[in-house]
PDB file of N, CA and C in Angstrom:
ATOM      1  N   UNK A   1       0.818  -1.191   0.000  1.00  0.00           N
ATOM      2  CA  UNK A   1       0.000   0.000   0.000  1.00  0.00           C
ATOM      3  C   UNK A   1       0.867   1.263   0.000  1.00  0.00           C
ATOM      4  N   UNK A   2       1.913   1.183   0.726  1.00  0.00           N
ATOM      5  CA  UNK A   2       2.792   2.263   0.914  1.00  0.00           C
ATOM      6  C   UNK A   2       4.135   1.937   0.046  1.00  0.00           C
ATOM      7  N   UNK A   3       4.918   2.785  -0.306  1.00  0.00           N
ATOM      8  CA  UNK A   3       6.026   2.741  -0.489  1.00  0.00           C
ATOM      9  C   UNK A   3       7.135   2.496   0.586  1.00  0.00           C
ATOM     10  N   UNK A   4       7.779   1.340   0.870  1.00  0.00           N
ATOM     11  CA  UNK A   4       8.366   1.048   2.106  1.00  0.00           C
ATOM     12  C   UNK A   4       9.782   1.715   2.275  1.00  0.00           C
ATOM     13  N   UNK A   5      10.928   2.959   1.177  1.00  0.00           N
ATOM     14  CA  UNK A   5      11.373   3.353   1.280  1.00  0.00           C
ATOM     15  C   UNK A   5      10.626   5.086   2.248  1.00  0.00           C
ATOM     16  N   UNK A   6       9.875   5.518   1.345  1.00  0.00           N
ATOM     17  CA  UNK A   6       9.368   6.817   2.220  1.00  0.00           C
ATOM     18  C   UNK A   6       8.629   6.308   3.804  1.00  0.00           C
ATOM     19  N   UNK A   7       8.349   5.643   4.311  1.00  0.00           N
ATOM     20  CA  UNK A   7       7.719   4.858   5.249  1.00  0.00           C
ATOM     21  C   UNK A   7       9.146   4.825   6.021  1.00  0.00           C
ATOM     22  N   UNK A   8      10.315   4.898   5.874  1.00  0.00           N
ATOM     23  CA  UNK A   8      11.533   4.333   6.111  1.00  0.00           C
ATOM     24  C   UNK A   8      11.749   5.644   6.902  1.00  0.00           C
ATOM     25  N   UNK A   9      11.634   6.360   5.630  1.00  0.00           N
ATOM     26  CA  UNK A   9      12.253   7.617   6.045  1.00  0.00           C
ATOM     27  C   UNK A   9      11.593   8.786   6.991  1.00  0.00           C
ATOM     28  N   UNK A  10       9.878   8.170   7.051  1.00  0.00           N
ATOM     29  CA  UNK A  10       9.142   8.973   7.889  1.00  0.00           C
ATOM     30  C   UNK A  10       9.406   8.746   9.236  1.00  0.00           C
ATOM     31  N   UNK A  11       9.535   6.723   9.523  1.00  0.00           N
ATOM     32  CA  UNK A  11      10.143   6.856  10.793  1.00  0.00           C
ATOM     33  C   UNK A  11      11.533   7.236  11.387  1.00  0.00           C
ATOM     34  N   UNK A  12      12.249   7.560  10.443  1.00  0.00           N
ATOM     35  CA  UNK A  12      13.833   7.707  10.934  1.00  0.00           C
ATOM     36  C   UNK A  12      13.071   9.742  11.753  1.00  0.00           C
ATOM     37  N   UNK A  13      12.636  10.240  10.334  1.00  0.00           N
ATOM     38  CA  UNK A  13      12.211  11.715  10.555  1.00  0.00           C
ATOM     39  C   UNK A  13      11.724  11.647  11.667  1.00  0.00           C
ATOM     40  N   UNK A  14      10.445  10.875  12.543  1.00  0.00           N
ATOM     41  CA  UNK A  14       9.787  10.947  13.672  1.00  0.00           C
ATOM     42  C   UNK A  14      10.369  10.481  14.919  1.00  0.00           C
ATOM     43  N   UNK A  15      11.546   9.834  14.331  1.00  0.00           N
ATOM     44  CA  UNK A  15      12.157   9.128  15.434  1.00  0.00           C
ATOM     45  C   UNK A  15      11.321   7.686  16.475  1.00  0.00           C
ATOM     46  N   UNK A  16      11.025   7.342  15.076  1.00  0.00           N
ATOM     47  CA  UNK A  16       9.700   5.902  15.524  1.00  0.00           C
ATOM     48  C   UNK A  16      10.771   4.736  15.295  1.00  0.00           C
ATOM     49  N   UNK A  17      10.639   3.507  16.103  1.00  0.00           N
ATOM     50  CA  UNK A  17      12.131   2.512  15.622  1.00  0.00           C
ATOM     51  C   UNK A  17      11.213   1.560  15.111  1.00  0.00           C
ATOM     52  N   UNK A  18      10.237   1.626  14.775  1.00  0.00           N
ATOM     53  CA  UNK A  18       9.657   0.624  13.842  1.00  0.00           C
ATOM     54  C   UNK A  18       8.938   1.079  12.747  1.00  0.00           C
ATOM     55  N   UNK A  19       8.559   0.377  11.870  1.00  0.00           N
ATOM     56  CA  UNK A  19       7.485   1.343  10.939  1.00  0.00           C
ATOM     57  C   UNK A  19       6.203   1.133  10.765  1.00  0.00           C
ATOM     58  N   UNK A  20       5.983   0.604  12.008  1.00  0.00           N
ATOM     59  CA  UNK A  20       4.174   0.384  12.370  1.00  0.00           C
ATOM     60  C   UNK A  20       3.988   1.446  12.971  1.00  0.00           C
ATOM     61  N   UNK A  21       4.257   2.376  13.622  1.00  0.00           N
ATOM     62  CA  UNK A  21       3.804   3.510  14.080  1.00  0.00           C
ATOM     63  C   UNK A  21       3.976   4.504  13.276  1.00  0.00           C
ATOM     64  N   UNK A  22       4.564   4.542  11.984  1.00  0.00           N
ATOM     65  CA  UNK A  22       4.493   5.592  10.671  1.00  0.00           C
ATOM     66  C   UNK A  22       3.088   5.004  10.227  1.00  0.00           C
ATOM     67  N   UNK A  23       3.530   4.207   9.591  1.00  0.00           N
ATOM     68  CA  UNK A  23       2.110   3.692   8.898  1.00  0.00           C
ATOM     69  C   UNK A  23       0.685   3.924   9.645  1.00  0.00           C
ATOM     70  N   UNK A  24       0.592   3.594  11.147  1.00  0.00           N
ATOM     71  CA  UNK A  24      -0.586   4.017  11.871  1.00  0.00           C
ATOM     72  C   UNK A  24      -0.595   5.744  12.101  1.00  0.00           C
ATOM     73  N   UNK A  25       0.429   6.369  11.661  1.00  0.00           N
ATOM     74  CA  UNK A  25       0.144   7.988  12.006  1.00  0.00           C
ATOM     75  C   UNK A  25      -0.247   8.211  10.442  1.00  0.00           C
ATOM     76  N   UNK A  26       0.122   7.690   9.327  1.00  0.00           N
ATOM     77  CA  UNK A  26      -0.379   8.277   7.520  1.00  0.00           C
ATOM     78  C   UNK A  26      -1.859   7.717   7.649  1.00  0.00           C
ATOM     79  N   UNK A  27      -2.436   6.340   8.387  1.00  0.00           N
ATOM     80  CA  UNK A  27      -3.831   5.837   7.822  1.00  0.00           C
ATOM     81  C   UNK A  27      -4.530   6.905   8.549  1.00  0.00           C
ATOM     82  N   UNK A  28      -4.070   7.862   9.951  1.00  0.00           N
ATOM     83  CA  UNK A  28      -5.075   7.956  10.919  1.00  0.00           C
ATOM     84  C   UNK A  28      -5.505   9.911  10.333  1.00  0.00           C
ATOM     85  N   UNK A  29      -4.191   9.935   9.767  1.00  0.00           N
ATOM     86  CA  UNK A  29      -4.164  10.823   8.778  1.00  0.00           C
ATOM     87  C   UNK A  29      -5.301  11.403   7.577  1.00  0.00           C
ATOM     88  N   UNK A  30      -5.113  10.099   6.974  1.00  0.00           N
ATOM     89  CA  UNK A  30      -5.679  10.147   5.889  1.00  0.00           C
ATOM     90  C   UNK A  30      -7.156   9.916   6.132  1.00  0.00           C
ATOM     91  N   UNK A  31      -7.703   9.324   7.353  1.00  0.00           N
ATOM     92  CA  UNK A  31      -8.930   9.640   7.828  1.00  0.00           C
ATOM     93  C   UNK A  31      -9.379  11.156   7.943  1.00  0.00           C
ATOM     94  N   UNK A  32      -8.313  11.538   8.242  1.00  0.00           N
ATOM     95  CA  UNK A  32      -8.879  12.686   8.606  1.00  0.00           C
ATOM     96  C   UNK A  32      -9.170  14.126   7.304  1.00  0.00           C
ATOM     97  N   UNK A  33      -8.405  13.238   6.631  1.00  0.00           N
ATOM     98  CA  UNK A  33      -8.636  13.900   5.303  1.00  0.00           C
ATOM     99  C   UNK A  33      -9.204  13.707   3.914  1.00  0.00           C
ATOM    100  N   UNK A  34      -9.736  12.714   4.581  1.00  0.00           N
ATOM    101  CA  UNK A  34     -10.727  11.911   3.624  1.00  0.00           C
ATOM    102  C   UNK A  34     -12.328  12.738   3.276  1.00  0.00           C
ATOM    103  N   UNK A  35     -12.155  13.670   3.475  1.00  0.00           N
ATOM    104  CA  UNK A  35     -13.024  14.447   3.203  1.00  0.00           C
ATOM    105  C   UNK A  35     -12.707  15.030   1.778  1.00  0.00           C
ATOM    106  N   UNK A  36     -11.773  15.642   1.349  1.00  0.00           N
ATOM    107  CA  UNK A  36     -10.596  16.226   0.189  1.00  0.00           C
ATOM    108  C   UNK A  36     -10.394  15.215  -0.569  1.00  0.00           C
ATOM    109  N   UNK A  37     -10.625  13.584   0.013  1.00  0.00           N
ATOM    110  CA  UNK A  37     -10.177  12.618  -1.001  1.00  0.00           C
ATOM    111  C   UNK A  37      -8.686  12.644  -1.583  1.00  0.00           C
ATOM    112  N   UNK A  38      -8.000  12.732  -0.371  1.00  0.00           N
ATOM    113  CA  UNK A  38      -6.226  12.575  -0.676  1.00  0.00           C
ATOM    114  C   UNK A  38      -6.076  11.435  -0.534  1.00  0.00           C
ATOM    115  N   UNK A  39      -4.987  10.856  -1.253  1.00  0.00           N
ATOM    116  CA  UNK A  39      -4.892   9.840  -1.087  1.00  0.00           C
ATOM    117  C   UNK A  39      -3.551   9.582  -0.150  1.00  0.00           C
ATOM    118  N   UNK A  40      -3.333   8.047   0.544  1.00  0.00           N
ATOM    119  CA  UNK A  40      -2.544   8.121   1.797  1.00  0.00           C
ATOM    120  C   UNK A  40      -0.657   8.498   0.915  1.00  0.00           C
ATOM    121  N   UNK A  41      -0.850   7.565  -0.188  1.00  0.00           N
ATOM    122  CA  UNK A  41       0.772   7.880  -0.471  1.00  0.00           C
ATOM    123  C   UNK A  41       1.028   9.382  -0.798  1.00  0.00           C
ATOM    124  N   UNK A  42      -0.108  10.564  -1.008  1.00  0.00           N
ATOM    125  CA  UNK A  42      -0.002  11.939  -1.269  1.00  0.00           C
ATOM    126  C   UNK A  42       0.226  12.451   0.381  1.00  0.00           C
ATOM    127  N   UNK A  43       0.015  11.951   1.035  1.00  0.00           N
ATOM    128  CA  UNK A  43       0.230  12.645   2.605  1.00  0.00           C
ATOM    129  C   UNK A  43       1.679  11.990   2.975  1.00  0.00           C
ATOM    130  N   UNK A  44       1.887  10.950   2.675  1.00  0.00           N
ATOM    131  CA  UNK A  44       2.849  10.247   3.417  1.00  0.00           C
ATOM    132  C   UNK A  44       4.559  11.098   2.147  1.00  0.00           C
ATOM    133  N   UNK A  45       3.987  11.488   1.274  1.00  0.00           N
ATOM    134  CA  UNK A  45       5.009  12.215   0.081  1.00  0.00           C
ATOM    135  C   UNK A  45       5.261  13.906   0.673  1.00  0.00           C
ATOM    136  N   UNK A  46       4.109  14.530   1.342  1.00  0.00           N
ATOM    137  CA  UNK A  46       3.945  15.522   2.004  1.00  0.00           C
ATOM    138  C   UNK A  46       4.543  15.604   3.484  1.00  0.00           C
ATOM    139  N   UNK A  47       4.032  14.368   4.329  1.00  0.00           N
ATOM    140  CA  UNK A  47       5.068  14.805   5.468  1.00  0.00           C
ATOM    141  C   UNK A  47       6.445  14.527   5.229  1.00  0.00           C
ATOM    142  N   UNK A  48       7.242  13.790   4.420  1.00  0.00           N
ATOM    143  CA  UNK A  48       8.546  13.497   4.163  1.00  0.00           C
ATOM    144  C   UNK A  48       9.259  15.097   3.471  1.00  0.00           C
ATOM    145  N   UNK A  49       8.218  15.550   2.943  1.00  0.00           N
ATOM    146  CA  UNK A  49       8.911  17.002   2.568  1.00  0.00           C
ATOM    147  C   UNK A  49       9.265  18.021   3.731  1.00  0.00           C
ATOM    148  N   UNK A  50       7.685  18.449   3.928  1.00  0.00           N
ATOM    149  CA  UNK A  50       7.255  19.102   5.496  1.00  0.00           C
ATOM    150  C   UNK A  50       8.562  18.994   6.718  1.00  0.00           C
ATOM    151  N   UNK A  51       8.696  18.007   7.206  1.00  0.00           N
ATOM    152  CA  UNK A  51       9.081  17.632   8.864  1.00  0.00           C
ATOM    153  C   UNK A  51      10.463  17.857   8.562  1.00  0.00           C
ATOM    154  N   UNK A  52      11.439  17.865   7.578  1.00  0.00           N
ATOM    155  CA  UNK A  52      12.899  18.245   7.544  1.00  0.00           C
ATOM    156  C   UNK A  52      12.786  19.680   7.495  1.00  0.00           C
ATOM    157  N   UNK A  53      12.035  20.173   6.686  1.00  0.00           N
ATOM    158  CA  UNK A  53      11.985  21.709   6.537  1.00  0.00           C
ATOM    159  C   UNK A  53      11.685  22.107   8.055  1.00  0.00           C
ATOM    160  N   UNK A  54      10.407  21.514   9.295  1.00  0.00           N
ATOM    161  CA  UNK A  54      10.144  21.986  10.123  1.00  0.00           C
ATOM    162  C   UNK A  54      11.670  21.685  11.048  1.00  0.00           C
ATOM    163  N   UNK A  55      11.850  20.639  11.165  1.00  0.00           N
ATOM    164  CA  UNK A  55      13.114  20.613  11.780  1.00  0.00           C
ATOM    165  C   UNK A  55      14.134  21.435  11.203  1.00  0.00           C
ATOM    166  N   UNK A  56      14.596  22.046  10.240  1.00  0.00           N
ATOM    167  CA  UNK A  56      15.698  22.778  10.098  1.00  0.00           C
ATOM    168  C   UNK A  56      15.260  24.064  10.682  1.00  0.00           C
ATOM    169  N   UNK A  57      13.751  24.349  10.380  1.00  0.00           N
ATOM    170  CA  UNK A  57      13.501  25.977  11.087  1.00  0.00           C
ATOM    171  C   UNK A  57      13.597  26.465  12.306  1.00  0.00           C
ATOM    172  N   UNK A  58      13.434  24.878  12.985  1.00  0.00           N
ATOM    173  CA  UNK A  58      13.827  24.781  14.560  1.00  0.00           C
ATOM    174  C   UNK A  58      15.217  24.962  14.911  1.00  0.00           C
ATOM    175  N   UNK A  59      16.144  24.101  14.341  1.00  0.00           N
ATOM    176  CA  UNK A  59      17.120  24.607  14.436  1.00  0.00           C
ATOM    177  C   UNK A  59      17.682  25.932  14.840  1.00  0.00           C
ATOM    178  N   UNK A  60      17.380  26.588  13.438  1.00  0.00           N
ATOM    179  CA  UNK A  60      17.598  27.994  13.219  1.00  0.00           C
ATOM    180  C   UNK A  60      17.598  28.528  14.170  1.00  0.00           C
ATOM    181  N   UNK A  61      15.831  28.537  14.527  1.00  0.00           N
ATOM    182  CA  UNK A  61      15.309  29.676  15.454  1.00  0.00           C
ATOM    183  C   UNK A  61      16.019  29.171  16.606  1.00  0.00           C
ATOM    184  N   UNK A  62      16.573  27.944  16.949  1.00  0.00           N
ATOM    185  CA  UNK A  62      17.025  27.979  18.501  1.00  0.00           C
ATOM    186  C   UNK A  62      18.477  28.220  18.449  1.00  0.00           C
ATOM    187  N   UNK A  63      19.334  28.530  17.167  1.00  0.00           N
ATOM    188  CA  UNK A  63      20.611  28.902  17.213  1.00  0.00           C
ATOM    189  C   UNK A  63      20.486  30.846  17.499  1.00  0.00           C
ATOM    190  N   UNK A  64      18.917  31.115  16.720  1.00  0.00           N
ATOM    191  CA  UNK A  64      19.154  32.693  16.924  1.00  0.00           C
ATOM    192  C   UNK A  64      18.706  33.162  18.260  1.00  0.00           C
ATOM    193  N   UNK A  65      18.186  32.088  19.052  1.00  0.00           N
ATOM    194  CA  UNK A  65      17.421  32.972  20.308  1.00  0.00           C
ATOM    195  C   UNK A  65      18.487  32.156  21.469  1.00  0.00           C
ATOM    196  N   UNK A  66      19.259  32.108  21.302  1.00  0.00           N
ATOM    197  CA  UNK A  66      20.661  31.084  22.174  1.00  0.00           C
ATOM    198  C   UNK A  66      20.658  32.947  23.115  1.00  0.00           C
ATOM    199  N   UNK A  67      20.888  32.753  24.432  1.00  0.00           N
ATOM    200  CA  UNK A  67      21.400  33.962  25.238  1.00  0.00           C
ATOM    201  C   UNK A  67      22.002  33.593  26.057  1.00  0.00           C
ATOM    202  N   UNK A  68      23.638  33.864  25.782  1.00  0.00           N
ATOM    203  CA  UNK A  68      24.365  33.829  27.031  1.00  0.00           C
ATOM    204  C   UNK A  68      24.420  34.674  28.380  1.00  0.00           C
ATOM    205  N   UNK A  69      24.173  33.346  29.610  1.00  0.00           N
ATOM    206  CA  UNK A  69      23.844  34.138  30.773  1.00  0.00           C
ATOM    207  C   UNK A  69      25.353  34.831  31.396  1.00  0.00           C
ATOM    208  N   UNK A  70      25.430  35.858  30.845  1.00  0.00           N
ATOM    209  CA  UNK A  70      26.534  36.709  30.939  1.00  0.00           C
ATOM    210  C   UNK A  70      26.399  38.365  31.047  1.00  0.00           C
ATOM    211  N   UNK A  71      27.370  39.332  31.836  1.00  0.00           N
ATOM    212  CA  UNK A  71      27.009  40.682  32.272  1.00  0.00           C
ATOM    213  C   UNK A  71      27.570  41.384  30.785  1.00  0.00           C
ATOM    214  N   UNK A  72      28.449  40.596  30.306  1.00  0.00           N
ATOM    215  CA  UNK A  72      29.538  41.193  29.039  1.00  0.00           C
ATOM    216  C   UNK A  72      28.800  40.913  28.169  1.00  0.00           C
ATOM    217  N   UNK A  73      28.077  42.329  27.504  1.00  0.00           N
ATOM    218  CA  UNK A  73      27.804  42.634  26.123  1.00  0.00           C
ATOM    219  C   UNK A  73      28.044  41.810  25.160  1.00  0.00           C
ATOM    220  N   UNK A  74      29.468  42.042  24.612  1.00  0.00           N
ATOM    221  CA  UNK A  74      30.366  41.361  23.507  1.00  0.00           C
ATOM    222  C   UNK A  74      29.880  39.786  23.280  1.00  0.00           C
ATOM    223  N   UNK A  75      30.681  39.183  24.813  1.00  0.00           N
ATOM    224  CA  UNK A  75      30.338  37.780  24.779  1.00  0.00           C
ATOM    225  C   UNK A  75      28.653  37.216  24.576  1.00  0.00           C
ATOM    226  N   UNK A  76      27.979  38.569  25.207  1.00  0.00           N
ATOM    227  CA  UNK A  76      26.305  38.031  24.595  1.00  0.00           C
ATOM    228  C   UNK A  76      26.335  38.223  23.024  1.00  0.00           C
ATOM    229  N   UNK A  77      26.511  39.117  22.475  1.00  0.00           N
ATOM    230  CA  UNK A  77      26.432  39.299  21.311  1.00  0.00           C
ATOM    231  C   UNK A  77      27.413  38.420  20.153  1.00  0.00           C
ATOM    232  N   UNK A  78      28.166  37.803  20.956  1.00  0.00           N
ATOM    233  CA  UNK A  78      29.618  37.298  19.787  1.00  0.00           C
ATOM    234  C   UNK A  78      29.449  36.064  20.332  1.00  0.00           C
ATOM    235  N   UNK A  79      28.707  35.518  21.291  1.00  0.00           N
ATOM    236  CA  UNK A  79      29.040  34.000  21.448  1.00  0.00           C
ATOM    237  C   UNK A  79      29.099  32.771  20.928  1.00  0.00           C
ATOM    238  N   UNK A  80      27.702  32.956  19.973  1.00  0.00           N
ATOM    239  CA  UNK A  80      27.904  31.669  18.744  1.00  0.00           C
ATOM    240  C   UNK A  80      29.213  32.347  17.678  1.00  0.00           C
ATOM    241  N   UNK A  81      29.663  33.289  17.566  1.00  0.00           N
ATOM    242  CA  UNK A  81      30.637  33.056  16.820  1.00  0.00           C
ATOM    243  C   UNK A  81      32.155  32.719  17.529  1.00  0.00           C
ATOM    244  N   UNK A  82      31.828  32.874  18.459  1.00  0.00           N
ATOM    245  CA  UNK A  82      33.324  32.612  19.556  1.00  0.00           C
ATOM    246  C   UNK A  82      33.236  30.933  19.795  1.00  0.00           C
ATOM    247  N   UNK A  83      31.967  30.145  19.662  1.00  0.00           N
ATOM    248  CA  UNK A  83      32.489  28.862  20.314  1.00  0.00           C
ATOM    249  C   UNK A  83      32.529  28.198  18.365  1.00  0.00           C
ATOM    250  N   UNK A  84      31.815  28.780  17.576  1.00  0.00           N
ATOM    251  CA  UNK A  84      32.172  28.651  16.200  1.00  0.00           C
ATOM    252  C   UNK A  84      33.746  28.304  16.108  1.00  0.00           C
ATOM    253  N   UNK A  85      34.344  29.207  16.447  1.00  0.00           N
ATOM    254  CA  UNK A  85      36.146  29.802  15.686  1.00  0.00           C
ATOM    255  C   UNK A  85      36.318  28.508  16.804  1.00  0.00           C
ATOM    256  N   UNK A  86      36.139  28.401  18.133  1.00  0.00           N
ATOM    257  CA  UNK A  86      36.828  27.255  18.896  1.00  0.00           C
ATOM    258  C   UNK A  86      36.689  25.682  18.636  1.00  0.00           C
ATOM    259  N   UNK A  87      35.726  25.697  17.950  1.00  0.00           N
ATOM    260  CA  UNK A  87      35.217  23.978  17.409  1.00  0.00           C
ATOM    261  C   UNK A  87      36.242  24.041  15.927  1.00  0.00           C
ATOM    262  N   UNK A  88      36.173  25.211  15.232  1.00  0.00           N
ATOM    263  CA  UNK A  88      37.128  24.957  14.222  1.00  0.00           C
ATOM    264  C   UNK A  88      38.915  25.062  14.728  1.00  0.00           C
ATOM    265  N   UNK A  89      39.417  24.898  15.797  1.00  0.00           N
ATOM    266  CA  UNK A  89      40.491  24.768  16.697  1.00  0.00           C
ATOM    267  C   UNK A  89      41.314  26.281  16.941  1.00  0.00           C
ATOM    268  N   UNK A  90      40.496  27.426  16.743  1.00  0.00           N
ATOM    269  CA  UNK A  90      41.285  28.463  16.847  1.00  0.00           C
ATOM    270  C   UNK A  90      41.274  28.199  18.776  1.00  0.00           C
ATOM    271  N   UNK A  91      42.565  28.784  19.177  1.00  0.00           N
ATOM    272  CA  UNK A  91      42.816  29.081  20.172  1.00  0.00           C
ATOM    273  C   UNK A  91      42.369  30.250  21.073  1.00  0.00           C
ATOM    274  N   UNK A  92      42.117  30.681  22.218  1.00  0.00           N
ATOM    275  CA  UNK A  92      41.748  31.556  23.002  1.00  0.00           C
ATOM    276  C   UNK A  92      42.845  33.230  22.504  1.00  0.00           C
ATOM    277  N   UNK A  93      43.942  32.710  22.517  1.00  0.00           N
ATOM    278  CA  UNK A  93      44.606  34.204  21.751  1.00  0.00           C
ATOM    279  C   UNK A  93      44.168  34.780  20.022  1.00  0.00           C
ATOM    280  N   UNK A  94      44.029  33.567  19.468  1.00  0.00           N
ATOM    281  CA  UNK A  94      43.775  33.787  18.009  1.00  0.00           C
ATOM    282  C   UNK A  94      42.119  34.448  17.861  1.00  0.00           C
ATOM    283  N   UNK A  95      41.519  34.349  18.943  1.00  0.00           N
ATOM    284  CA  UNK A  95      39.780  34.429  19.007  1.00  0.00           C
ATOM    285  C   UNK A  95      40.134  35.776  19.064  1.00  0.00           C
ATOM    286  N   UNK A  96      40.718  36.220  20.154  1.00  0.00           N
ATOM    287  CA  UNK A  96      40.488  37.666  20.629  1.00  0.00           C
ATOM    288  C   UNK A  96      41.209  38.287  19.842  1.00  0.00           C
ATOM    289  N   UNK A  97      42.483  37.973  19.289  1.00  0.00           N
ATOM    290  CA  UNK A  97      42.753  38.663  18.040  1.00  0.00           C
ATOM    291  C   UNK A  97      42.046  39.207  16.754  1.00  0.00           C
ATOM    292  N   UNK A  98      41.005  37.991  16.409  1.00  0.00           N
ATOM    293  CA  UNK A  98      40.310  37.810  15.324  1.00  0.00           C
ATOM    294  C   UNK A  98      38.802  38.752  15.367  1.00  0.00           C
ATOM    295  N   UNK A  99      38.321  38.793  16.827  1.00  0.00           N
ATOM    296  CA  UNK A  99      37.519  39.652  16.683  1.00  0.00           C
ATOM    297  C   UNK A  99      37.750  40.967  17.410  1.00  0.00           C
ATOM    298  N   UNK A 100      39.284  41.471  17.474  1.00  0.00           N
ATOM    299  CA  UNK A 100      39.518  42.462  17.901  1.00  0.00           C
ATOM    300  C   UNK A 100      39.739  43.581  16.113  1.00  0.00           C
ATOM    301  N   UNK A 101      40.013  42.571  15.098  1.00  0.00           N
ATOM    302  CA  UNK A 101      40.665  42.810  13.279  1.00  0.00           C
ATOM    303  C   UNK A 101      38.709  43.413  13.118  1.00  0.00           C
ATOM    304  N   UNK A 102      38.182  41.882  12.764  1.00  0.00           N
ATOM    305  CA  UNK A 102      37.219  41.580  12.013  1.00  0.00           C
ATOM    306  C   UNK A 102      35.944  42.550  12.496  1.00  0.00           C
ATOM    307  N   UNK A 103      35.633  42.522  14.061  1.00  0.00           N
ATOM    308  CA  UNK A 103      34.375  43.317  14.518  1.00  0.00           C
ATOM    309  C   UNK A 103      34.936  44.471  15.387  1.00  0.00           C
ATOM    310  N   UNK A 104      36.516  44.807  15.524  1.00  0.00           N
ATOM    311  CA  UNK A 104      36.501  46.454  16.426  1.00  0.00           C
ATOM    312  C   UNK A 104      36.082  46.128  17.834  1.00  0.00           C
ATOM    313  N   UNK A 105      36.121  44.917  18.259  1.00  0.00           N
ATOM    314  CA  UNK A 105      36.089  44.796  19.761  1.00  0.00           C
ATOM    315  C   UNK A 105      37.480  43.671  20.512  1.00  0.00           C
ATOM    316  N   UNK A 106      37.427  44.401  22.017  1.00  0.00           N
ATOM    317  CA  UNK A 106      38.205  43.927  22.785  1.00  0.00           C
ATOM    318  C   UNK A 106      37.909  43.215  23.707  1.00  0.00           C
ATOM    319  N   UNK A 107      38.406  41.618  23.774  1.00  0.00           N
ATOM    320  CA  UNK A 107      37.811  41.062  24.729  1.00  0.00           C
ATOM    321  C   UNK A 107      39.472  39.903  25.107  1.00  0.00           C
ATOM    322  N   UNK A 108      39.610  40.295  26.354  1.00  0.00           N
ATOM    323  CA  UNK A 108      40.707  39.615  26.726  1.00  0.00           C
ATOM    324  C   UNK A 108      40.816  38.031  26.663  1.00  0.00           C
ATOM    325  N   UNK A 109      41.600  37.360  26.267  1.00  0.00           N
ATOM    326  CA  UNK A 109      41.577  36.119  26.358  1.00  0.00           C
ATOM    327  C   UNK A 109      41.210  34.745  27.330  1.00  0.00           C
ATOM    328  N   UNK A 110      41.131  35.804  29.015  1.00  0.00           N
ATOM    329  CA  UNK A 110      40.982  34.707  30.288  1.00  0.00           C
ATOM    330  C   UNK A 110      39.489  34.620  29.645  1.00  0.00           C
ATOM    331  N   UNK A 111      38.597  36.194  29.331  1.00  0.00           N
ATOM    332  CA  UNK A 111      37.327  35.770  29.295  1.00  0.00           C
ATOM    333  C   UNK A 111      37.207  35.281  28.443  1.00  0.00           C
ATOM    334  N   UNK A 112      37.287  34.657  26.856  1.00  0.00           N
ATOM    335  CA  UNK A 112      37.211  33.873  26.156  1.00  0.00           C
ATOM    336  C   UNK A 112      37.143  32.814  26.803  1.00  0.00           C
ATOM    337  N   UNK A 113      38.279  32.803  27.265  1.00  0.00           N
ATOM    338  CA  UNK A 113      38.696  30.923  28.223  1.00  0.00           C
ATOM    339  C   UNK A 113      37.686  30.452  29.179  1.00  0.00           C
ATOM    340  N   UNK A 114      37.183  31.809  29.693  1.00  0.00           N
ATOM    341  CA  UNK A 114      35.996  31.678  30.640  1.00  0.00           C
ATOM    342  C   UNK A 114      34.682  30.775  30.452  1.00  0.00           C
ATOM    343  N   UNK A 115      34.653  31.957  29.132  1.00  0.00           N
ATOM    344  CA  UNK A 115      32.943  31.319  28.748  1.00  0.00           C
ATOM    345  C   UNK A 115      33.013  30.106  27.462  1.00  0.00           C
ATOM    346  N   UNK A 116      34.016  29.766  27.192  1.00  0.00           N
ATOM    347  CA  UNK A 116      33.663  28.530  26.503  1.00  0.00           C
ATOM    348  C   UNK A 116      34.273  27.188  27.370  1.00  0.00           C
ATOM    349  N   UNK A 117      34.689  27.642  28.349  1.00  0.00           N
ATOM    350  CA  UNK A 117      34.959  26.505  29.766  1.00  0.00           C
ATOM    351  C   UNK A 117      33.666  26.566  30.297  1.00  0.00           C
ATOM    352  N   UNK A 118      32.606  27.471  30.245  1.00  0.00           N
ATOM    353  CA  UNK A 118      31.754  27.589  31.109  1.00  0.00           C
ATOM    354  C   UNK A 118      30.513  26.894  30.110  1.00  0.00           C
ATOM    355  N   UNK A 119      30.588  26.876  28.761  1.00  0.00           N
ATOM    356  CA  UNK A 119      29.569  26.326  27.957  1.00  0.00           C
ATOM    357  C   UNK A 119      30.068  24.846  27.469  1.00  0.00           C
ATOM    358  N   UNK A 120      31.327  24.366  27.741  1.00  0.00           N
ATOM    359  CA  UNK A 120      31.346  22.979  27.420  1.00  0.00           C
ATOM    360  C   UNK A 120      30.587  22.534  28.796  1.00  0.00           C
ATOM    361  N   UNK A 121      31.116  23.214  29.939  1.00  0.00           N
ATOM    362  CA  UNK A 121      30.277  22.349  31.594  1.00  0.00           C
ATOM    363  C   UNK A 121      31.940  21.756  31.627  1.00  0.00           C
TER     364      UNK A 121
END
């Protein structure tokens, strides 16, 4: 009835470890839309589009509303790009160098060391 590759991929998307609980969320679905006369492989082609797009927007929005609980300006404002430069292996001197060039601010190196000691835990 279904295509057992997209069925595959709806439960990996939902995070279901079997694919009886995909299949019981497209039939219970398609009840409900059986009014429109869709058919189930047109919903089950629709949430496989849908739910990556919703998950990437989530993403997003929770990388832009991130607030470091911090008194320093800078480090609120520069923090995803400060633990950015540190996952790509820049060092605590090369950081504060880099956004002392690139953005016109000064931020000493202990506090660098500070707050990305303080955001690994």
């Amino acid at each position: 009835m279904f295509h057992k590759q997209k069925v595959k991929q709806l439960a990996n998307l939902l995070g279901f470890k079997d694919e009886k609980k995909a299949i019981a969320l497209i039939t219970r679905l398609s009840g409900w839309i059986k009014a429109k006369n869709t058919a189930p492989n047109t919903i089950l082609t629709a949430l496989t589009t849908i739910i990556p797009e919703l998950h990437q927007d989530e993403t997003e929005n929770k990388k832009q509303n991130i607030i470091f609980p911090t008194k320093n300006i800078y480090i609120q404002k520069y923090g995803i790009k400060i633990l950015e430069l540190h996952n790509q292996g820049y060092g605590v001197r090369k950081i504060s160098n880099y956004l002392k060039i690139n953005h016109n601010i000064k931020i000493s190196p202990t506090t660098i060391h500070n707050f990305i000691k303080a955001q690994n835990g």
